[in-house]
Protein backbone atom coordinates (compact mmCIF):
# COMPACT_ATOMS: atom_id res chain seq x y z
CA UNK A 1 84.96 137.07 121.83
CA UNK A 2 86.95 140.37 121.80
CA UNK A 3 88.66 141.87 124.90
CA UNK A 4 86.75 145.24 124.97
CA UNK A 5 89.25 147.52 125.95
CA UNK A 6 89.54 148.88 129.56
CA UNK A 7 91.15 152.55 129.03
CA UNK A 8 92.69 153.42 131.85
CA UNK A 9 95.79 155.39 131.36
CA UNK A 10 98.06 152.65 132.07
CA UNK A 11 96.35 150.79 129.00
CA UNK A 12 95.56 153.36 126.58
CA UNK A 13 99.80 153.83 126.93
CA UNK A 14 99.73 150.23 126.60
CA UNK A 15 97.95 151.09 123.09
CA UNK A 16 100.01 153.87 121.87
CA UNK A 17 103.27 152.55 122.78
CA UNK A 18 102.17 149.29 120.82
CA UNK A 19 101.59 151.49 118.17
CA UNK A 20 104.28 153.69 118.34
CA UNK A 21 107.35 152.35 119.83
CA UNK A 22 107.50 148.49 118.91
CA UNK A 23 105.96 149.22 115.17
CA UNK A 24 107.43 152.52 114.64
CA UNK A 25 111.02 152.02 114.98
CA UNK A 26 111.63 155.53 113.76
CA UNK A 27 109.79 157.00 116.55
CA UNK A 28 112.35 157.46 119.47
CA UNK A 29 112.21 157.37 123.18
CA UNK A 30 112.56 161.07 123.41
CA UNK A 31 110.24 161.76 120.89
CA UNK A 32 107.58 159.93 122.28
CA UNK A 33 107.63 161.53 125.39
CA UNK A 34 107.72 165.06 123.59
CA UNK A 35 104.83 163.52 121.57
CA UNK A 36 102.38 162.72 124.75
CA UNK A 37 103.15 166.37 125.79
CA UNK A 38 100.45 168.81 124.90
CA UNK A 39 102.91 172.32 125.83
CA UNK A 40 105.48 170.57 123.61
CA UNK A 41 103.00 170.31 120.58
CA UNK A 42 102.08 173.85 121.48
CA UNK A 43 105.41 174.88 120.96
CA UNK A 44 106.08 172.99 118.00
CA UNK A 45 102.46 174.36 116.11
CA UNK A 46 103.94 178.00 117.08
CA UNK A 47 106.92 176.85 114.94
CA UNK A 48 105.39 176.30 112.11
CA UNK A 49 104.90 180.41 111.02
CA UNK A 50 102.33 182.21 108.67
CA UNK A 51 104.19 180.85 105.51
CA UNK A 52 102.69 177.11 105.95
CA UNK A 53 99.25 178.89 104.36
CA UNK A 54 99.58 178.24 100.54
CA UNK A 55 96.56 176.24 100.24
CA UNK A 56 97.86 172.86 101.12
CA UNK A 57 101.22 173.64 98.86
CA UNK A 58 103.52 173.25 101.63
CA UNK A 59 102.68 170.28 105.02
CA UNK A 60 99.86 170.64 107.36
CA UNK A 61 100.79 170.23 111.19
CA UNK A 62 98.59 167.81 113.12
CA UNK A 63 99.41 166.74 116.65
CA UNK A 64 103.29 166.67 116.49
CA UNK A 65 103.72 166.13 112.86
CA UNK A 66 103.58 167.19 109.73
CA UNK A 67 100.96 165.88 107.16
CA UNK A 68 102.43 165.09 103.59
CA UNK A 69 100.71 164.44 100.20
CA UNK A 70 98.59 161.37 101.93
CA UNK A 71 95.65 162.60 104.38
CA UNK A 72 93.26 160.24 105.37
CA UNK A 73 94.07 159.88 108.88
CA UNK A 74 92.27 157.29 111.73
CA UNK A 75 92.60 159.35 114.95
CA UNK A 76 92.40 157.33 117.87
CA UNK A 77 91.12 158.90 121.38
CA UNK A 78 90.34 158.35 125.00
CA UNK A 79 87.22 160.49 124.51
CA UNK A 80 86.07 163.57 123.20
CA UNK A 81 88.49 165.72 125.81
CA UNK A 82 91.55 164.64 124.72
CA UNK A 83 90.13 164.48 120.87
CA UNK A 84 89.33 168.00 121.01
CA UNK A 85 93.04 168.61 123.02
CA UNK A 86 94.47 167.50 120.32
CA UNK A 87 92.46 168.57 116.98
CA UNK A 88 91.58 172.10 118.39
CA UNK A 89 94.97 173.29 116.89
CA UNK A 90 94.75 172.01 113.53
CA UNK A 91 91.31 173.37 113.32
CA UNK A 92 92.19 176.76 114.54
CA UNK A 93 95.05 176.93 112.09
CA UNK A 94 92.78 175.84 109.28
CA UNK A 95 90.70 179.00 109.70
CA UNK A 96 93.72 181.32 109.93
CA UNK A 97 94.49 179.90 106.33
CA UNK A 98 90.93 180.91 105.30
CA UNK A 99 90.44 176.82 104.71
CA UNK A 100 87.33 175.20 104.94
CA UNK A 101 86.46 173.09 107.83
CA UNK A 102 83.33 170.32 107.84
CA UNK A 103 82.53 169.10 110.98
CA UNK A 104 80.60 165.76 111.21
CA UNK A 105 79.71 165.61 114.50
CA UNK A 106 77.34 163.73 117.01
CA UNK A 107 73.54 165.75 117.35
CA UNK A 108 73.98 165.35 120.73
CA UNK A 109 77.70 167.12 120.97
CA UNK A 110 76.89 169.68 118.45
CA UNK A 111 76.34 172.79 120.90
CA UNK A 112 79.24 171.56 123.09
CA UNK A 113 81.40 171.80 120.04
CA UNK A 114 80.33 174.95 118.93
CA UNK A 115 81.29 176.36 122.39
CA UNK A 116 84.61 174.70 122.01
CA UNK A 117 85.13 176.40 118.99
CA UNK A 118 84.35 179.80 120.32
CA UNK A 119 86.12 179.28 123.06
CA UNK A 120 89.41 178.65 121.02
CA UNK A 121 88.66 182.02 119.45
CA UNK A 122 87.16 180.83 116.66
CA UNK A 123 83.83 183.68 115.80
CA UNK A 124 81.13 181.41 114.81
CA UNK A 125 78.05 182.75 114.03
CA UNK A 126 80.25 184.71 111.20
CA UNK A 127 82.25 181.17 109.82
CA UNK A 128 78.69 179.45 109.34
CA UNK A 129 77.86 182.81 107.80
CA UNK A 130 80.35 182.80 105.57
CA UNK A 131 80.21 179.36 104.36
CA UNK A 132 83.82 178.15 105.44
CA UNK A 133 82.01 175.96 108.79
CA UNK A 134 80.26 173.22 108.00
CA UNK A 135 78.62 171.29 110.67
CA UNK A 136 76.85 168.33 109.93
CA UNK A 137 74.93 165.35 112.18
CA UNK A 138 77.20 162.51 111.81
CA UNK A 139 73.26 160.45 112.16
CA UNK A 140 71.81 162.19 109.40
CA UNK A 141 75.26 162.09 107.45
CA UNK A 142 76.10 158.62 107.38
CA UNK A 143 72.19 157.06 108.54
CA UNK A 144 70.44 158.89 105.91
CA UNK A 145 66.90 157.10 105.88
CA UNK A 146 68.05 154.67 109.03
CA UNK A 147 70.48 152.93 107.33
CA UNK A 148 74.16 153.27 106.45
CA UNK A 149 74.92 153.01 102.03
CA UNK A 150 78.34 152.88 101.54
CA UNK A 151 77.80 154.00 97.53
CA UNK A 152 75.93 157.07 98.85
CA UNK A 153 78.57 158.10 101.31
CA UNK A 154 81.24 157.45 98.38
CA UNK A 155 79.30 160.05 96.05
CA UNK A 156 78.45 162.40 99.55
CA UNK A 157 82.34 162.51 100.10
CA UNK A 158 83.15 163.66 96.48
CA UNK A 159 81.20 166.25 96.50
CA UNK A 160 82.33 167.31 99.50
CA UNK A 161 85.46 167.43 98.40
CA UNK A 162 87.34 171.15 97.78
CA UNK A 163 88.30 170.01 94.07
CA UNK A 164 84.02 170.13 94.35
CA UNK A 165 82.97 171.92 96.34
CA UNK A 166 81.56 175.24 94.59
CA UNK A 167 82.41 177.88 98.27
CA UNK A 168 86.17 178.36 96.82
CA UNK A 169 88.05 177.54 99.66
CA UNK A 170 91.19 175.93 98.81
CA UNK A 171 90.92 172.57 100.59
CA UNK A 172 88.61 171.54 103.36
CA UNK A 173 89.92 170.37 106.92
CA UNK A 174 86.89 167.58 107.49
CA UNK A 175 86.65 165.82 110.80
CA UNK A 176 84.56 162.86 110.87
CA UNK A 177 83.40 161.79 114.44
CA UNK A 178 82.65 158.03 113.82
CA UNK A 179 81.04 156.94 117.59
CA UNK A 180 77.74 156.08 115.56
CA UNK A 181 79.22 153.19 114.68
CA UNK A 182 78.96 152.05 118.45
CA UNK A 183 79.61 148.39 119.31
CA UNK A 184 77.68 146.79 116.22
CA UNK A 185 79.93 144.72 114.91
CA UNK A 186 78.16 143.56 111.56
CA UNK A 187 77.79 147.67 110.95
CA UNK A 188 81.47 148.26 111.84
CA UNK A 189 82.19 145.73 109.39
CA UNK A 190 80.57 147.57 106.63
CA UNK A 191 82.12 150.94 107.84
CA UNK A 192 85.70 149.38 107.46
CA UNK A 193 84.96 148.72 103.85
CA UNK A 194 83.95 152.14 103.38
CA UNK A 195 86.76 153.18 104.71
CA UNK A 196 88.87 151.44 102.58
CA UNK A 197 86.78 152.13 99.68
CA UNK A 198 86.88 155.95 99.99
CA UNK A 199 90.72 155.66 100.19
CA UNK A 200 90.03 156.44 96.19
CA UNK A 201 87.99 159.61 96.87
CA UNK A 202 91.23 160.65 99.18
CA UNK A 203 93.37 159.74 96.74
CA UNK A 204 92.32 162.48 94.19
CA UNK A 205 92.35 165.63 96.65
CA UNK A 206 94.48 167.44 98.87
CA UNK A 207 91.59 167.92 101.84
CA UNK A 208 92.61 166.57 105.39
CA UNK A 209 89.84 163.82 106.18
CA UNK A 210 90.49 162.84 110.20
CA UNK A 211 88.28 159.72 111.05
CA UNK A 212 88.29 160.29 114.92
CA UNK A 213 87.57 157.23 117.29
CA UNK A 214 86.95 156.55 120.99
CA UNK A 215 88.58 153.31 121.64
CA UNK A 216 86.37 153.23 125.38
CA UNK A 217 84.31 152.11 122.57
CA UNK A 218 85.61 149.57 120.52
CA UNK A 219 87.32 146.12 121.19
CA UNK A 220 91.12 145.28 120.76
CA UNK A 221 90.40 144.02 117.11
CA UNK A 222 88.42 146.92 115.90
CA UNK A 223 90.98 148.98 116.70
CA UNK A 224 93.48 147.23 114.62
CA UNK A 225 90.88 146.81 112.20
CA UNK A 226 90.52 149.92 111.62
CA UNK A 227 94.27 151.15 111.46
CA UNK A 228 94.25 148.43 108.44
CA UNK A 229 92.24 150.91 106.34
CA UNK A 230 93.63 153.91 106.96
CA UNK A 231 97.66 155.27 105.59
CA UNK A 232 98.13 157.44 108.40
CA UNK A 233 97.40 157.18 111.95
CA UNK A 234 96.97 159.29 115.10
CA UNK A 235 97.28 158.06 118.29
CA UNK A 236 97.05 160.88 121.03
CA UNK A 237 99.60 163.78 119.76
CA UNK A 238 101.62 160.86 117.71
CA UNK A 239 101.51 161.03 113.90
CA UNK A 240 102.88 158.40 111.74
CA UNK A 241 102.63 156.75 108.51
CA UNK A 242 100.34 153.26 109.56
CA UNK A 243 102.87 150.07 109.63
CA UNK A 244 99.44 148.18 110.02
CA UNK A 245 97.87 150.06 106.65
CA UNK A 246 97.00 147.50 104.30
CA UNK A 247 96.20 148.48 100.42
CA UNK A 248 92.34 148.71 99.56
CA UNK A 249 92.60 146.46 97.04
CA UNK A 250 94.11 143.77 99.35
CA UNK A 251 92.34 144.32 101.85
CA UNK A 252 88.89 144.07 100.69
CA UNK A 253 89.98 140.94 99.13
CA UNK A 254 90.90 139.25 102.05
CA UNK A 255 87.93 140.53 103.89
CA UNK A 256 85.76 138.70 101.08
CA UNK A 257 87.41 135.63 101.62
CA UNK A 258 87.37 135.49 105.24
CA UNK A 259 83.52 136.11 105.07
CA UNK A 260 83.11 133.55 102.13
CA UNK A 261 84.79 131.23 104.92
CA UNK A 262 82.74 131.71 107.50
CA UNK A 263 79.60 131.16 105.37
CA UNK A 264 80.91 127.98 104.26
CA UNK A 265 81.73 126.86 107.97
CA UNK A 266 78.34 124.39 109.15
């Protein structure tokens, strides 16, 4: 059986400098401290300057990075505190570039977010007005009639998408919390094909999809799971291309066959 993760700070360091300083060899000593620092992020976001709004023309920052051409991101967090550390910046600077953002969030966290928002300066009452907030039960979203349909979810996601999306905006900032997924494994199993199935959907648009994760939630194996279907990876404030990414195609087909093998097993 998986070791569920104990996240206290000494091991969710444990997790990111696994991540980030054995795997990422580009990622230096120096930067990884910068990266862990919220004031230094700060600093680096007020960088960035009013010319980075050209409708996902030039890179979009997120945590201490920039985003490129690729955007599906797997953000991984030691709760919703640090997610929304994190995040809030990228979502504030999404409405400054009149982008859209959709926020799939849990029923139970929706008024907490909402205050969040506001309290990051963001007004509202007149976004949802105005069409360019989206906030959306991640239950109803991705449970739709008690059950989770991976096809429907493909087809839910495309039309979400800017490309069409009939509101105008010129790509949508969509945040996915994922912590209805809980600790089923057999439903976590169909959620990672998903998510490398909707890799495709990704593939085709310029929105910023961030599939956010408490790891207090998940065993050592989902998490690396996980990374597997996503190309880019967050990991606090750390940004990087995933060294554990593997290609849809490939992986899919080597999740068949290791299911096809334990149905043959006696």
């Amino acid at each position: 059986m998986s070791r569920r993760l104990d996240l206290s700070i000494h091991d969710y360091q444990g997790i990111r400098h696994m991540a980030v300083g054995r795997y990422y060899g580009i990622c230096s000593r120096s930067a990884r401290r910068s990266a862990s620092s919220p004031a230094q992020c700060r600093k680096r976001n007020s960088s960035v300057g009013r010319g980075h709004c050209m409708g996902g023309a030039a890179s979009i920052q997120l945590g201490c990075a920039h985003l490129g051409e690729v955007r599906h991101v797997c953000a991984l967090f030691d709760g919703d505190d640090e997610a929304h550390r994190v995040l809030m910046p990228f979502i504030v600077d999404g409405f400054a570039c009149r982008e859209k953002a959709v926020h799939i969030v849990g029923s139970d966290r929706e008024t907490d977010h909402l205050r969040r928002l506001e309290q990051a300066g963001i007004d509202v009452p007149d976004a949802l007005a105005r069409g360019q907030l989206d906030v959306r039960s991640n239950t109803d979203t991705y449970l739709s009639g008690g059950r989770f349909d991976a096809d429907r979810m493909l087809a839910a996601f495309e039309a979400m998408a800017s490309g069409n999306d009939p509101s105008g905006y010129p790509l949508s900032r969509i945040v996915c919390n994922m912590d209805w997924t809980g600790d089923s494994r057999p439903l976590f199993d169909d959620v990672l094909r998903f998510e490398a199935r909707v890799n495709a959907v990704w593939s085709r648009h310029k929105d910023v999809v961030i599939c956010v994760y408490d790891v207090r939630q998940m065993s050592g194996d989902m998490v690396i799971d996980i990374m597997r279907t996503h190309p880019i990876v967050l990991i606090g404030h750390v940004l990087q291309e995933n060294p554990f990414f593997v290609p849809p195609e490939r992986f899919l087909r080597e999740r068949a066959e290791r299911e096809g093998a334990r149905g043959d097993m006696p």
